[in-house]
Protein backbone atom coordinates (compact mmCIF):
# COMPACT_ATOMS: atom_id res chain seq x y z
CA UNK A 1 0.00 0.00 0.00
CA UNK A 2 1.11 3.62 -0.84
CA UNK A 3 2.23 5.96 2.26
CA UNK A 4 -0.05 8.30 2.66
CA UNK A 5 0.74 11.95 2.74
CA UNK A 6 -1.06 15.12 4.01
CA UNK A 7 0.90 18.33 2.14
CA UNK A 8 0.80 21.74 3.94
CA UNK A 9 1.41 24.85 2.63
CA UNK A 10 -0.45 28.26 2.34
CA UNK A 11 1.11 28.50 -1.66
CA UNK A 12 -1.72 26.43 -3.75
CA UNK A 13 1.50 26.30 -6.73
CA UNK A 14 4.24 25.07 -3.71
CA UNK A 15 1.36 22.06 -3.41
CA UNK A 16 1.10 20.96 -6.89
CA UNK A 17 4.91 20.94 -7.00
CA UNK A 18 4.93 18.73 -3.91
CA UNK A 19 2.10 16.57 -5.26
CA UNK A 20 3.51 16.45 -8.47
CA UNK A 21 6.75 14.59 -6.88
CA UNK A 22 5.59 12.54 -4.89
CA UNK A 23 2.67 11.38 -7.16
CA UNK A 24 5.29 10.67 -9.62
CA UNK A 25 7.26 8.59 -7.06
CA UNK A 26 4.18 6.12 -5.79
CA UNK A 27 2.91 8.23 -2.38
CA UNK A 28 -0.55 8.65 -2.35
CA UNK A 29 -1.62 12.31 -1.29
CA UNK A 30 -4.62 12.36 0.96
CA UNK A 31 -5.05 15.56 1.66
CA UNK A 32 -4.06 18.79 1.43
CA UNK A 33 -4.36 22.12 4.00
CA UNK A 34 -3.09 26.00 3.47
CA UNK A 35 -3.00 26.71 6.73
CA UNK A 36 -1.71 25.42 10.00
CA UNK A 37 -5.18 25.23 11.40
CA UNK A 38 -6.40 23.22 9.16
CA UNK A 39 -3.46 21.09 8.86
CA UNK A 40 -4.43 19.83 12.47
CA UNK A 41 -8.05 18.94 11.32
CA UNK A 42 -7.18 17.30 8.67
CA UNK A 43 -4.43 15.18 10.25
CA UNK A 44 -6.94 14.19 12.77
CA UNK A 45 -9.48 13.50 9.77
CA UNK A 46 -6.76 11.26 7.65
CA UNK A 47 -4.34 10.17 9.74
CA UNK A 48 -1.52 10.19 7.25
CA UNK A 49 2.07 8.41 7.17
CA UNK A 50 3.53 11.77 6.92
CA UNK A 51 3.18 15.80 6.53
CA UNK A 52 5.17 17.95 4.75
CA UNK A 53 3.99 21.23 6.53
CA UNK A 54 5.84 24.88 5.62
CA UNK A 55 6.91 26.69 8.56
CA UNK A 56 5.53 30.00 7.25
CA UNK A 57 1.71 30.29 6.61
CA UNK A 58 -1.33 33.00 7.41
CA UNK A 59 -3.72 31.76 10.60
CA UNK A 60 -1.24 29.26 12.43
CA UNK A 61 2.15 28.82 11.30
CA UNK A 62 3.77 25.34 10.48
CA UNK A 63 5.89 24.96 14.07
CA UNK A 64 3.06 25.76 16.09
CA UNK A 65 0.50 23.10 13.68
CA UNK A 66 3.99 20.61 14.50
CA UNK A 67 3.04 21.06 18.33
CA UNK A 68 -0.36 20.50 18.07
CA UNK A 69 0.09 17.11 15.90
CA UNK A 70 2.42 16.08 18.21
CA UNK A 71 0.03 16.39 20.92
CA UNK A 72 -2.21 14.24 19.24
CA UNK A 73 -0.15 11.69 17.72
CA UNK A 74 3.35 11.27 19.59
CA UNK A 75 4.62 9.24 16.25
CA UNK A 76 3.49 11.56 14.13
CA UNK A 77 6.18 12.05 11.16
CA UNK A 78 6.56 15.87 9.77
CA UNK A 79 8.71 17.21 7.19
CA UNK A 80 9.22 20.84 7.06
CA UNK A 81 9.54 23.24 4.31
CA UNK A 82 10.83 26.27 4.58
CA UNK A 83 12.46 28.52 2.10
CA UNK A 84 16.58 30.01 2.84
CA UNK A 85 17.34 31.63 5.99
CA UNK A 86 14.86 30.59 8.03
CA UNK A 87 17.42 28.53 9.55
CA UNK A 88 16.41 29.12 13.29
CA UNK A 89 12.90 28.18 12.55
CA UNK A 90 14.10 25.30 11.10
CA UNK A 91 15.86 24.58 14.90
CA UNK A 92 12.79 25.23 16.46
CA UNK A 93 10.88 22.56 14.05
CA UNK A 94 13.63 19.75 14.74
CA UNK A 95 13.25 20.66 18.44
CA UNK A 96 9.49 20.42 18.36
CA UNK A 97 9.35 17.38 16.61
CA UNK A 98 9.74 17.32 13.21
CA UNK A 99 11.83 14.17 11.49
CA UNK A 100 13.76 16.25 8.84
CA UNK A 101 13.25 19.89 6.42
CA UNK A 102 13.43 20.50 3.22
CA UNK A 103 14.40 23.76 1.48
CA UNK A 104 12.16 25.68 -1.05
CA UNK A 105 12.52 25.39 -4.51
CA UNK A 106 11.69 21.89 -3.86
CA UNK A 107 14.48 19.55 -5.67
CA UNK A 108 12.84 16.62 -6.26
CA UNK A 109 15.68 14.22 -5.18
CA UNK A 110 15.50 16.05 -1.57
CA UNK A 111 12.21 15.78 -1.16
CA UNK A 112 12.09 11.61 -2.11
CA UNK A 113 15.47 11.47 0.38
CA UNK A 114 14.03 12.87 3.09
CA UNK A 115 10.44 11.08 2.94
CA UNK A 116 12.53 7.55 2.36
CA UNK A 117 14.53 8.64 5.21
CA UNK A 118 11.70 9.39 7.42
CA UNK A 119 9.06 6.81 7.10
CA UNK A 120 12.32 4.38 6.88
């Protein structure tokens, strides 16, 4: 059976491009949420393998979303996105729970890596 992946981000385009990769590479995308608030509905909705979930976004941002996940589901697995120099958000991620990050624009390689690496 596919892994099944819930994709966060408040940029509809950064979505498709994350869909588009790992469509191409076999994951099945369940779901998708621009916001942070919604992310948390809909991981408690879906219950996916994994989330890639960008740090930045309108309403709740990605680290705080991480926190609430985590509060739900200890084993939850999140990626983060986040685009250059947002290095000490990305610290704050890792610390809060999050298995790995990758950086915007998306290389497709990275983002296969990194979900390999993660659901293991």
């Amino acid at each position: 059976m596919a892994n099944r992946i819930l994709i966060v981000d408040d940029a509809a385009f950064m979505r498709m491009m994350i869909r588009d990769i790992l469509s191409k590479n076999g994951y099945e995308v369940v779901g998708e949420a621009p916001d942070g608030a919604q992310a948390v509905e809909k991981y408690k909705e879906l219950k996916p393998d994994l989330t890639t979930m960008d740090i930045t976004m309108p309403e709740m941002d990605g680290i705080s979303a991480l926190k609430e996940i985590k509060k739900l589901d200890g084993n939850a697995k999140v990626i983060m996105c986040s685009a250059m120099g947002q290095q000490a958000m990305v610290i704050d991620a890792i610390q809060a729970g999050a298995k790995d990050f990758i950086v915007k624009p998306f290389q497709a390689d990275r983002v296969i890596e990194a979900i390999k690496k993660t659901l293991g």
